[in-house]
Protein backbone atom coordinates (compact mmCIF):
# COMPACT_ATOMS: atom_id res chain seq x y z
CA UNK A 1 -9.07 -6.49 -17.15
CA UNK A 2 -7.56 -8.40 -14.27
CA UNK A 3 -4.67 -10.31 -15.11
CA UNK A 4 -3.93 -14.14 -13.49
CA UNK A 5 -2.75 -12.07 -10.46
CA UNK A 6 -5.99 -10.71 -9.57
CA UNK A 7 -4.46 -7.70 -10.53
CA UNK A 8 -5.61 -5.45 -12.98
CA UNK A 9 -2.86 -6.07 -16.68
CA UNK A 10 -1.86 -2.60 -16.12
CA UNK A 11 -0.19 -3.63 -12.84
CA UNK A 12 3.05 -5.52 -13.45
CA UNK A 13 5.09 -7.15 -10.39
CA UNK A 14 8.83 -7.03 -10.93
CA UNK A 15 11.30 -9.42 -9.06
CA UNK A 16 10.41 -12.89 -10.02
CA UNK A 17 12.69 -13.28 -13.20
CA UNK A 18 15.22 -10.94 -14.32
CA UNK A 19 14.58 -11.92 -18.18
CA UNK A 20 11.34 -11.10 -17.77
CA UNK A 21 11.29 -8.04 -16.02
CA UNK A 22 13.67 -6.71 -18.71
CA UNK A 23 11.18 -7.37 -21.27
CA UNK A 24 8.25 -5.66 -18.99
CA UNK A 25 10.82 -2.60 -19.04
CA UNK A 26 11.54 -2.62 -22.52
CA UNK A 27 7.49 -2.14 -23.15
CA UNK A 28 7.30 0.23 -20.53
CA UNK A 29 9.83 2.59 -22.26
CA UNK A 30 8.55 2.37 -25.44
CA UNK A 31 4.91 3.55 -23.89
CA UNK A 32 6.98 6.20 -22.40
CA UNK A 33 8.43 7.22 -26.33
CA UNK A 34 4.93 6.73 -27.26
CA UNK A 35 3.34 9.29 -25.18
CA UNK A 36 2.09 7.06 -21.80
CA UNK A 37 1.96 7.34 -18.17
CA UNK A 38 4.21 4.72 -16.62
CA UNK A 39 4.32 4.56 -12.46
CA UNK A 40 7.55 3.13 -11.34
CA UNK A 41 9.41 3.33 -8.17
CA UNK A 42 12.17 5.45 -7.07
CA UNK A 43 14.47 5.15 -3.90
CA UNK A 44 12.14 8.05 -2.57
CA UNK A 45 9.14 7.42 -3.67
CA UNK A 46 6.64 5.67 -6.80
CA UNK A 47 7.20 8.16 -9.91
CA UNK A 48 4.54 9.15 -12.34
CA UNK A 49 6.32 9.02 -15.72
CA UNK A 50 6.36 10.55 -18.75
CA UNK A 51 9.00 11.61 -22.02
CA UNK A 52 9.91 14.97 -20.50
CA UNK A 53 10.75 16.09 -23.98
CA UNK A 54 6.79 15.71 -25.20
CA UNK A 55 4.32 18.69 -23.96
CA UNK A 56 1.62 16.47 -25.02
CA UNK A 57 2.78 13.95 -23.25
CA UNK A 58 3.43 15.87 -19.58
CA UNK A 59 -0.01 17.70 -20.08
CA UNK A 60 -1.36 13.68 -19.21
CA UNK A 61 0.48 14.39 -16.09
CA UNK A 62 -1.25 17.17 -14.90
CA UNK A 63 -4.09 16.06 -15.99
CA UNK A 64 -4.03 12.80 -14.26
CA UNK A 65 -2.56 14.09 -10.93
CA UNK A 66 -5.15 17.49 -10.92
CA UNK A 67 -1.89 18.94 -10.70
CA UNK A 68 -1.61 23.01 -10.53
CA UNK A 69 0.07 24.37 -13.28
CA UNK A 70 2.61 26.66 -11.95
CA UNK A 71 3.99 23.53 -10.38
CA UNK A 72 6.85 22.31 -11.70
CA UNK A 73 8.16 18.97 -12.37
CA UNK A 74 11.39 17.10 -11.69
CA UNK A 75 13.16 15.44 -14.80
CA UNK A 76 14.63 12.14 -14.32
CA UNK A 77 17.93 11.19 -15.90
CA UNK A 78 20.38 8.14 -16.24
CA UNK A 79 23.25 10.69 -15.45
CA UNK A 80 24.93 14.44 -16.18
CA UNK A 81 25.44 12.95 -19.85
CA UNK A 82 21.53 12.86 -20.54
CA UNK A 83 21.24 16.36 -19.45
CA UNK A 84 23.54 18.21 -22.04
CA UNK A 85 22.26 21.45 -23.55
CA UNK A 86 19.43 21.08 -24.93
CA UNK A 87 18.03 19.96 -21.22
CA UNK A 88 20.53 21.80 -19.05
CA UNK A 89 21.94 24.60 -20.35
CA UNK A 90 24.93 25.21 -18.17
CA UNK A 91 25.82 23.35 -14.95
CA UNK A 92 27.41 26.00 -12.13
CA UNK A 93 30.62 24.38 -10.50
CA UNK A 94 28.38 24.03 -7.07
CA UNK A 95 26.10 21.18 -8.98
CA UNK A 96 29.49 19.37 -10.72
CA UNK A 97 30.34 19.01 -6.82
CA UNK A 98 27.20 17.48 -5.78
CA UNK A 99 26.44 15.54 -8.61
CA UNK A 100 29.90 13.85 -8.54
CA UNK A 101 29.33 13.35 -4.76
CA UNK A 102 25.49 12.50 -4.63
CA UNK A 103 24.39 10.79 -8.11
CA UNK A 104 22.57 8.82 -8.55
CA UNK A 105 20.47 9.15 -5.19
CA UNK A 106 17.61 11.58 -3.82
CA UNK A 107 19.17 15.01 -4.59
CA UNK A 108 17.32 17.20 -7.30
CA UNK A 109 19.37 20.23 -8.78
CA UNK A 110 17.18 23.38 -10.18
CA UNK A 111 19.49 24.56 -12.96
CA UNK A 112 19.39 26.82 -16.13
CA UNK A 113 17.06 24.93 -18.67
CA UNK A 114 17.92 24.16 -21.91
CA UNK A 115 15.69 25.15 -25.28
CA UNK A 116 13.98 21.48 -25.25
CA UNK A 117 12.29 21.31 -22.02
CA UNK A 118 8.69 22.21 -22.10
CA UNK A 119 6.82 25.12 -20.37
CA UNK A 120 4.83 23.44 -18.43
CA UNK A 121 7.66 20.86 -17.17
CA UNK A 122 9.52 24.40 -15.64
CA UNK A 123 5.79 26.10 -14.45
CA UNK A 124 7.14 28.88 -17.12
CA UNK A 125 10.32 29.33 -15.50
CA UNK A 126 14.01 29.94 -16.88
CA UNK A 127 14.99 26.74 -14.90
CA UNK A 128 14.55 23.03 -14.64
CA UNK A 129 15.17 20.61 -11.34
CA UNK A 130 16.43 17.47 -12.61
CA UNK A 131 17.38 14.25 -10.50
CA UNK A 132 19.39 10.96 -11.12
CA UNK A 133 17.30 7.99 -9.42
CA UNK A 134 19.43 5.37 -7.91
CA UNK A 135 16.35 2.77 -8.09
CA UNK A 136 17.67 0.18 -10.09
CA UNK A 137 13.53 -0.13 -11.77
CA UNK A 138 13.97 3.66 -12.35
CA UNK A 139 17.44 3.37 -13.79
CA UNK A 140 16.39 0.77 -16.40
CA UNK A 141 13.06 2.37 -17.37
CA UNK A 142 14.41 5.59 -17.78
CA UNK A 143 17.83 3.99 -20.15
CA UNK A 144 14.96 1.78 -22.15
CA UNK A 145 12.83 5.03 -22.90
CA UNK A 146 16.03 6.77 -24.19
CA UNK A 147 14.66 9.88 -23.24
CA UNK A 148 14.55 11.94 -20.03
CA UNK A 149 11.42 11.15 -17.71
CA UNK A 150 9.39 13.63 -16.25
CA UNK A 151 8.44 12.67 -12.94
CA UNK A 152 6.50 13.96 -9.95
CA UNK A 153 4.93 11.91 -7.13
CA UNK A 154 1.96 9.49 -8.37
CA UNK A 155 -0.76 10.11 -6.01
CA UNK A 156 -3.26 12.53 -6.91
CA UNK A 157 -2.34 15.90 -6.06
CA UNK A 158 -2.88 17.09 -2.31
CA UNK A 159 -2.70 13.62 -1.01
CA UNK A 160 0.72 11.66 0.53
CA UNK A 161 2.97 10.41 -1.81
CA UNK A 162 2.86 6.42 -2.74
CA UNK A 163 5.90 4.56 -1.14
CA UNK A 164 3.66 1.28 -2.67
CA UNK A 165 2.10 0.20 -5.41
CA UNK A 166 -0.77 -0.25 -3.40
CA UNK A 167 -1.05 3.29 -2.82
CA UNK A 168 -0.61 4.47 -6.55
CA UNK A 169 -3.23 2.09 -8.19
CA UNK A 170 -5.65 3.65 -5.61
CA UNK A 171 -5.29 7.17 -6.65
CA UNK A 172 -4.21 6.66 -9.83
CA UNK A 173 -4.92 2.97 -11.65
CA UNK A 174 -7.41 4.54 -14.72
CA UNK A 175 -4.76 6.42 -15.65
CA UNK A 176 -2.05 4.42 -15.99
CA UNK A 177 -0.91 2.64 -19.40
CA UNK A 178 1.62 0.31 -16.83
CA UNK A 179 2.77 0.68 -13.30
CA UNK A 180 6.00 -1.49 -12.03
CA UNK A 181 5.47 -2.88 -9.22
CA UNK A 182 9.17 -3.22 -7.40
CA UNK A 183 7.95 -3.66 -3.68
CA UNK A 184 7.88 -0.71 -1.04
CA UNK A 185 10.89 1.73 -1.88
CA UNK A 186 13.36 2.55 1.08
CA UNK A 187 13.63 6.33 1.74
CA UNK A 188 9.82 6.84 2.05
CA UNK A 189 10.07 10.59 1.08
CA UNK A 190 10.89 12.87 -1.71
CA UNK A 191 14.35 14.20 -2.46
CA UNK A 192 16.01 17.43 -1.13
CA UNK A 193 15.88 20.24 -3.55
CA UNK A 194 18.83 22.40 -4.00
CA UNK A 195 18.75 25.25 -6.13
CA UNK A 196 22.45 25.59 -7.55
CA UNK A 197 21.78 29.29 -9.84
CA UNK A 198 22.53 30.67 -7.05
CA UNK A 199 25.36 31.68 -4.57
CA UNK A 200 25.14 29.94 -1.86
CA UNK A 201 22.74 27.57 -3.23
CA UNK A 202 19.23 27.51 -1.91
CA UNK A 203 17.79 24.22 0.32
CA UNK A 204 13.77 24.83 -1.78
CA UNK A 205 12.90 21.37 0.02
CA UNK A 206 14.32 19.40 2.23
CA UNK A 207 13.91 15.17 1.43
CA UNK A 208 15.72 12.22 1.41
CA UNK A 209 19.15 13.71 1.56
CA UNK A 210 20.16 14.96 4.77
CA UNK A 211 20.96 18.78 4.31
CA UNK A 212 24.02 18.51 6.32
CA UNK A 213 25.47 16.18 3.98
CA UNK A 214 24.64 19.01 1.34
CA UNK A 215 26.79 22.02 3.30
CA UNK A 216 29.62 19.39 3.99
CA UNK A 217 30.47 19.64 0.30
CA UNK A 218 29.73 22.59 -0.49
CA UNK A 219 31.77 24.03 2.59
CA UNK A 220 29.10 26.39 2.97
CA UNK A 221 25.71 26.60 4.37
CA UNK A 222 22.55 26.56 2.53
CA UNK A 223 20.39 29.69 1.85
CA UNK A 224 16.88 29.42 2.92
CA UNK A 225 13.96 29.58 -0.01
CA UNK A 226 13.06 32.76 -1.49
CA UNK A 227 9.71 34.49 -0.70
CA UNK A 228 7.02 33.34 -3.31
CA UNK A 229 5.04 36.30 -4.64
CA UNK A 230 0.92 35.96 -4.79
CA UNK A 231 0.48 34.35 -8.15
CA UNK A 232 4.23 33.15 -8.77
CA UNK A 233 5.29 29.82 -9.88
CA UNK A 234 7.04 28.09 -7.23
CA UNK A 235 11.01 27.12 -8.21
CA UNK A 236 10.86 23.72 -7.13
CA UNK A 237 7.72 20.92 -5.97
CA UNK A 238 6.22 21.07 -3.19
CA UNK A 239 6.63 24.68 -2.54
CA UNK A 240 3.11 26.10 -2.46
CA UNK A 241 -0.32 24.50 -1.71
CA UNK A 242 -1.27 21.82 0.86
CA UNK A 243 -0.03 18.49 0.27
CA UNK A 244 0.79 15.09 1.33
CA UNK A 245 -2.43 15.30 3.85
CA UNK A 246 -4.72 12.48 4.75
CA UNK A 247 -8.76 13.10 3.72
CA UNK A 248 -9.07 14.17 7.78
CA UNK A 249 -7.77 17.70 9.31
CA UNK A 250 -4.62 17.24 10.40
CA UNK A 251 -2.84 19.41 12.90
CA UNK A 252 0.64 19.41 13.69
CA UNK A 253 1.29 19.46 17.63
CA UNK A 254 5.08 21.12 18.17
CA UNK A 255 5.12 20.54 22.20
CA UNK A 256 4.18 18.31 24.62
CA UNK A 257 1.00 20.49 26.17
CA UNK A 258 -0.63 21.39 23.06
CA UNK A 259 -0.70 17.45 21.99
CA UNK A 260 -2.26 17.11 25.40
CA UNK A 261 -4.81 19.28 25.43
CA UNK A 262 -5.68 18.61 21.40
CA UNK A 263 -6.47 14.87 21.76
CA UNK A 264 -8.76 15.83 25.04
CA UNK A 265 -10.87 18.17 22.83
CA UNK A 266 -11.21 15.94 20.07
CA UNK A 267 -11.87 13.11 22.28
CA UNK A 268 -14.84 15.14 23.93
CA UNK A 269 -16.05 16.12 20.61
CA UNK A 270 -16.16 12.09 20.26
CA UNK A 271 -13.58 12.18 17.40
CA UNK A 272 -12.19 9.06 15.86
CA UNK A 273 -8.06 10.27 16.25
CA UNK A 274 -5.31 8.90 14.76
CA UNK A 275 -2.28 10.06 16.51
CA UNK A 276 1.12 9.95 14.77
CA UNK A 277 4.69 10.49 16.10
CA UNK A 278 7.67 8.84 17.44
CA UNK A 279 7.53 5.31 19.85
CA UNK A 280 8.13 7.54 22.87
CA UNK A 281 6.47 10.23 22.30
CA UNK A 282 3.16 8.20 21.36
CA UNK A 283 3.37 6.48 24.67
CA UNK A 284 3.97 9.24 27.01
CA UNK A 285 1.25 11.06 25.09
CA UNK A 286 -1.06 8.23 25.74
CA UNK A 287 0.32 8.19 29.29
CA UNK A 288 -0.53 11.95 30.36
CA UNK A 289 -4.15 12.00 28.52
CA UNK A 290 -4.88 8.18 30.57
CA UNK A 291 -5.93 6.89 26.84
CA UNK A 292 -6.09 3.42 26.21
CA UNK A 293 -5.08 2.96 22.23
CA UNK A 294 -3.94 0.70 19.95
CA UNK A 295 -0.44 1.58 18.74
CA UNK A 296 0.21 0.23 15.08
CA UNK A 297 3.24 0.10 12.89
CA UNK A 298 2.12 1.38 9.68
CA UNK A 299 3.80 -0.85 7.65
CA UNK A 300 1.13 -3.60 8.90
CA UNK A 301 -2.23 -3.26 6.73
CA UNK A 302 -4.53 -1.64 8.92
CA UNK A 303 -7.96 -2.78 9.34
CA UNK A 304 -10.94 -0.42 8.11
CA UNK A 305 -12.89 1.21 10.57
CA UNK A 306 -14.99 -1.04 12.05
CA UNK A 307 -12.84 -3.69 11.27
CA UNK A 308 -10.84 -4.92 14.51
CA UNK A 309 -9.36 -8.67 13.53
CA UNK A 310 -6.80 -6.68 11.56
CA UNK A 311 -5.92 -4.12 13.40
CA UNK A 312 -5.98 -6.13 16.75
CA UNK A 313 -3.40 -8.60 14.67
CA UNK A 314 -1.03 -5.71 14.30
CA UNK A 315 -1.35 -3.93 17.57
CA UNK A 316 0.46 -4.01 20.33
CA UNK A 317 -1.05 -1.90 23.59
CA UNK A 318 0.81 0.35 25.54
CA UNK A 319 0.62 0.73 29.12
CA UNK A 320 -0.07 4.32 30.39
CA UNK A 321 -0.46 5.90 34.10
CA UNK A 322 -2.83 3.57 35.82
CA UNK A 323 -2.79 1.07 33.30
CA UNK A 324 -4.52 -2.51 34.33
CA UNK A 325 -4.37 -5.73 33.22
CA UNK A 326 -7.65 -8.05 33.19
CA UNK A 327 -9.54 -10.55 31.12
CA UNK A 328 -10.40 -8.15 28.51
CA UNK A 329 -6.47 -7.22 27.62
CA UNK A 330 -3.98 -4.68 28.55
CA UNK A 331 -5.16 -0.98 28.47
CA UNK A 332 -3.18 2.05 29.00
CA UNK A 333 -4.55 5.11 30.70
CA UNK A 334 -7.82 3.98 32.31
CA UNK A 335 -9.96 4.96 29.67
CA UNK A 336 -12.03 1.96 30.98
CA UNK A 337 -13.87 1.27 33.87
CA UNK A 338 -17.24 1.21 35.44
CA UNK A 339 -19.97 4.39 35.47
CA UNK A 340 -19.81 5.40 39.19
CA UNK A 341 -16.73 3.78 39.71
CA UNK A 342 -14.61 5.28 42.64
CA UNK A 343 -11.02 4.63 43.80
CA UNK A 344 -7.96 5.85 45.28
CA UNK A 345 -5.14 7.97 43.71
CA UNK A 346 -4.26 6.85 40.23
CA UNK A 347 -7.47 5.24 39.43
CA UNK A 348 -10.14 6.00 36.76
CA UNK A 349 -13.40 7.40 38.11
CA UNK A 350 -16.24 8.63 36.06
CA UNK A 351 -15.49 12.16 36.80
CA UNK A 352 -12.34 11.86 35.53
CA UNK A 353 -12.24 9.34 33.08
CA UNK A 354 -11.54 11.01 29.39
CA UNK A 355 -14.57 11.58 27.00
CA UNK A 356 -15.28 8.20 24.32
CA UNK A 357 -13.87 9.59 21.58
CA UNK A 358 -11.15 6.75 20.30
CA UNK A 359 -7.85 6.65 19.44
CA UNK A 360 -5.13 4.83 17.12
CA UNK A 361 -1.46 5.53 17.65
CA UNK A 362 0.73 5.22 14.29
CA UNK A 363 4.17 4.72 15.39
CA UNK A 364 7.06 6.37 13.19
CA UNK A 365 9.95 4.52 15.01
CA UNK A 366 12.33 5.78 17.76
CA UNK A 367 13.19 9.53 17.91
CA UNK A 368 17.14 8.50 17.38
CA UNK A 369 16.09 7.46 14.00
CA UNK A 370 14.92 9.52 11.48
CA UNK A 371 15.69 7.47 8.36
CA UNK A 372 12.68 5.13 9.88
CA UNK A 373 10.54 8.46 10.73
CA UNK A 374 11.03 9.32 7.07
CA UNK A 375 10.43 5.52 5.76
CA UNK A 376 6.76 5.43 7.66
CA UNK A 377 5.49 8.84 7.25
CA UNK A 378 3.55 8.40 3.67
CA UNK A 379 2.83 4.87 5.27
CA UNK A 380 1.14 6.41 8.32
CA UNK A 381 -0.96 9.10 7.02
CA UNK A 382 -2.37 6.67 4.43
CA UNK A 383 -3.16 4.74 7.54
CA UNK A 384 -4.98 7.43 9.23
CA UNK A 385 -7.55 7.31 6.08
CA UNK A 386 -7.77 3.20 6.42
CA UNK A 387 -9.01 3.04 10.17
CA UNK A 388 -11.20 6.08 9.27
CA UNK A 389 -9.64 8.55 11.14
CA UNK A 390 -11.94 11.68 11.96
CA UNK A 391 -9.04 14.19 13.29
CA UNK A 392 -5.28 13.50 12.53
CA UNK A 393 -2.85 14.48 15.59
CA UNK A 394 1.09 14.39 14.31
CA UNK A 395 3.21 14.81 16.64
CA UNK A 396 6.71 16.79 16.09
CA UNK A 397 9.83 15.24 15.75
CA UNK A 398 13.60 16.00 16.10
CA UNK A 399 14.94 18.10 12.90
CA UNK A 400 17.72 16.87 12.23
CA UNK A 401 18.99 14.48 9.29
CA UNK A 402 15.81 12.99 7.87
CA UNK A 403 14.09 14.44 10.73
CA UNK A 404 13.48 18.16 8.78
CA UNK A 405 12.14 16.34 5.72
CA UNK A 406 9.35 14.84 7.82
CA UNK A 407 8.28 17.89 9.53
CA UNK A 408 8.29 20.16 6.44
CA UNK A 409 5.81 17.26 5.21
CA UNK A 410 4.05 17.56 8.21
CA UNK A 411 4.30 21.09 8.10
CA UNK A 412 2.72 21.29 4.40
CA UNK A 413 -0.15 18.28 5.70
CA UNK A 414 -1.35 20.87 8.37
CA UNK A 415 -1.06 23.52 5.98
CA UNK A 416 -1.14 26.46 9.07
CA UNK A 417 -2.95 23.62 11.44
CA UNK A 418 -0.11 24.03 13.68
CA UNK A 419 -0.82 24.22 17.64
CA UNK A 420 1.85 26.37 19.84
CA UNK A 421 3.37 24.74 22.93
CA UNK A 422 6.74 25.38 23.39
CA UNK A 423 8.10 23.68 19.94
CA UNK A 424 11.60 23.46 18.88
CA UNK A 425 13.45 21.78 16.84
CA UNK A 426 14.07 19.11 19.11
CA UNK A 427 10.15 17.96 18.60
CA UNK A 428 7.64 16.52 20.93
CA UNK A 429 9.78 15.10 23.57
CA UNK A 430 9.07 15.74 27.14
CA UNK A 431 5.71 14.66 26.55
């Protein structure tokens, strides 16, 4: 039933009163002591939650999410002091350091689980990864429930993690006894993973703490994941399987010829592509393949296919080699022109105009800044699905910071749909 809102009771909008968002809180834990599903947004991403502490409860999560079940979960805490023994049964000296340094924020720590953590919260294993939010929605749901939350990503499993309520109620909304609504959340991915069991800890996934920050405290660098045997559980989420992947085949381009040649083939297979990378890259991409497009930020609701009043309100187009400007709008790359058409060098003939396949370019933000990469990713794939994207082209970007959480996400989208062409670590520039 829809509420005054036009949106459905379940869905509650947080921010207008602060006494009354406490109250919506208050309910929401006790559906959380009660056994329920509660979505609720971290400073990564929305959180599917339930009491960690009930099996019955956390089988609603896999069940909801078509979750695998050697696929562990992340417990959310207020702090160290809600993870005592019978959660956490010892903390190594290497997590005291981080935790004191890095909580609450977007660092999980795998650690020895105590005796009241479920199974199927650790995917069977001796440990469990547990994480202090610093969302102040997440904070105050978790403290209301008085129990820790268990908490992966609420999207259905496979797809790209919410960074909206928008995005959860669409994957999710039967399901749901409440979801908080708090606005877009600011990091836009998952946290980093850090296995601390070990000496020197292991990086299991990289997220919305930059690694370096990680081996700064530490004073040492971080190992690399183990090997996952055929049939093993993995350590930590995100580990195995394809995720975060629009409903289109998505292949990850790591240098500048491969994305070339890629978005010519799909074009001439008339393909409906939605390109995604960094501002630069997108435009000297658009450039060398003469492709008139539509770049978008993806933070702008993007009109269905089919639907151009939208989409033409949110785009801006970019000028590529031999780009003209008429009556009917600025074009880049002389996709355009006139059968039979011939000119001079530069010009668009129709022996060398590109195939009418179409393109829309999803921009993730300058390459120099990969806390805005990270903040737009989720955003972007969802918004290859909205203009009905046929083929998904991403588009490497630098590793570093933030930058290595996006292309492991990437990386796990394509799941092997990688293209060579001279890659590195650097990403697509060059183009």
């Amino acid at each position: 039933m829809a509420g005054m809102s036009g949106r459905p009771a379940a869905w509650v909008r947080l921010g207008a009163d602060a006494e009354a968002d406490a109250a919506i809180i208050r309910r929401a834990g006790a559906l959380l002591r009660a056994g329920g599903l509660v979505a609720f947004p971290t400073e990564t991403v929305y959180g599917l939650g339930a009491d960690a502490l009930n099996p019955q409860a956390v089988a609603r999560i896999f069940a909801a999410k078509g979750r695998p079940p050697d696929n562990p979960l992340i417990v959310h805490v207020t702090g160290p002091e809600q993870a005592g023994p019978p959660v956490v049964a010892r903390w190594p000296e290497a997590a005291r350091r981080l935790v004191v340094r890095f909580w609450p924020g977007p660092l999980t720590l795998v650690l020895p689980a105590g005796p009241a953590v479920p199974a199927a919260v650790r995917a069977g294993l001796p440990t469990v990864a547990v994480r202090c939010p610093s969302h102040p929605v997440a904070r105050a749901l978790i403290a209301a429930a008085g129990t820790p939350v268990a908490a992966p990503s609420a999207n259905r499993s496979g797809r790209p993690s919410p960074t909206r309520a928008d995005d959860v109620w669409a994957d999710l909304g039967p399901h749901l006894d409440m979801l908080l609504d708090a606005g877009p959340v600011p990091v836009g991915v998952e946290s980093t993973v850090v296995d601390v069991t070990v000496w020197p800890p292991r990086l299991l996934r990289p997220g919305g703490l930059p690694v370096e920050a990680i081996e700064e405290v530490l004073g040492v660098g971080l190992a690399p994941p183990p090997a996952l045997a055929a049939g093993a559980a993995a350590p930590a989420p995100g580990m195995k399987y394809r995720h975060y992947a629009p409903e289109a085949p998505l292949v990850l381009a790591e240098g500048p010829g491969a994305a070339v040649s890629t978005l010519r083939r799909w074009l001439g297979q008339g393909e409906r592509v939605a390109v995604i990378g960094c501002r630069e890259d997108l435009e000297a991409l658009l450039a060398e393949a003469r492709v008139a497009a539509a770049v978008l930020d993806p933070w702008e609701e993007p009109a269905p296919a089919g639907g151009a009043g939208r989409e033409a309100a949110a785009a801006r187009r970019v000028r590529g080699a031999g780009a003209t400007e008429g009556g009917s709008g600025r074009h880049a790359g002389g996709a355009t022109g006139s059968d039979g058409a011939t000119g001079g060098p530069g010009e668009t003939t129709a022996a060398t105009r590109p195939p009418q396949g179409e393109v829309v370019a999803l921009d993730l933000g300058p390459r120099r800044r990969p806390e805005e990469q990270a903040r737009r990713l989720f955003r972007a794939l969802r918004a290859a699905d909205a203009v009905g994207a046929t083929r998904v082209l991403a588009l490497a970007v630098p590793e570093v910071g933030l930058g290595r959480a996006v292309m492991n996400r990437l990386r796990k989208a394509a799941a092997g749909g990688e293209v060579p062409g001279g890659g590195d670590r650097h990403g697509a520039g060059g183009l």
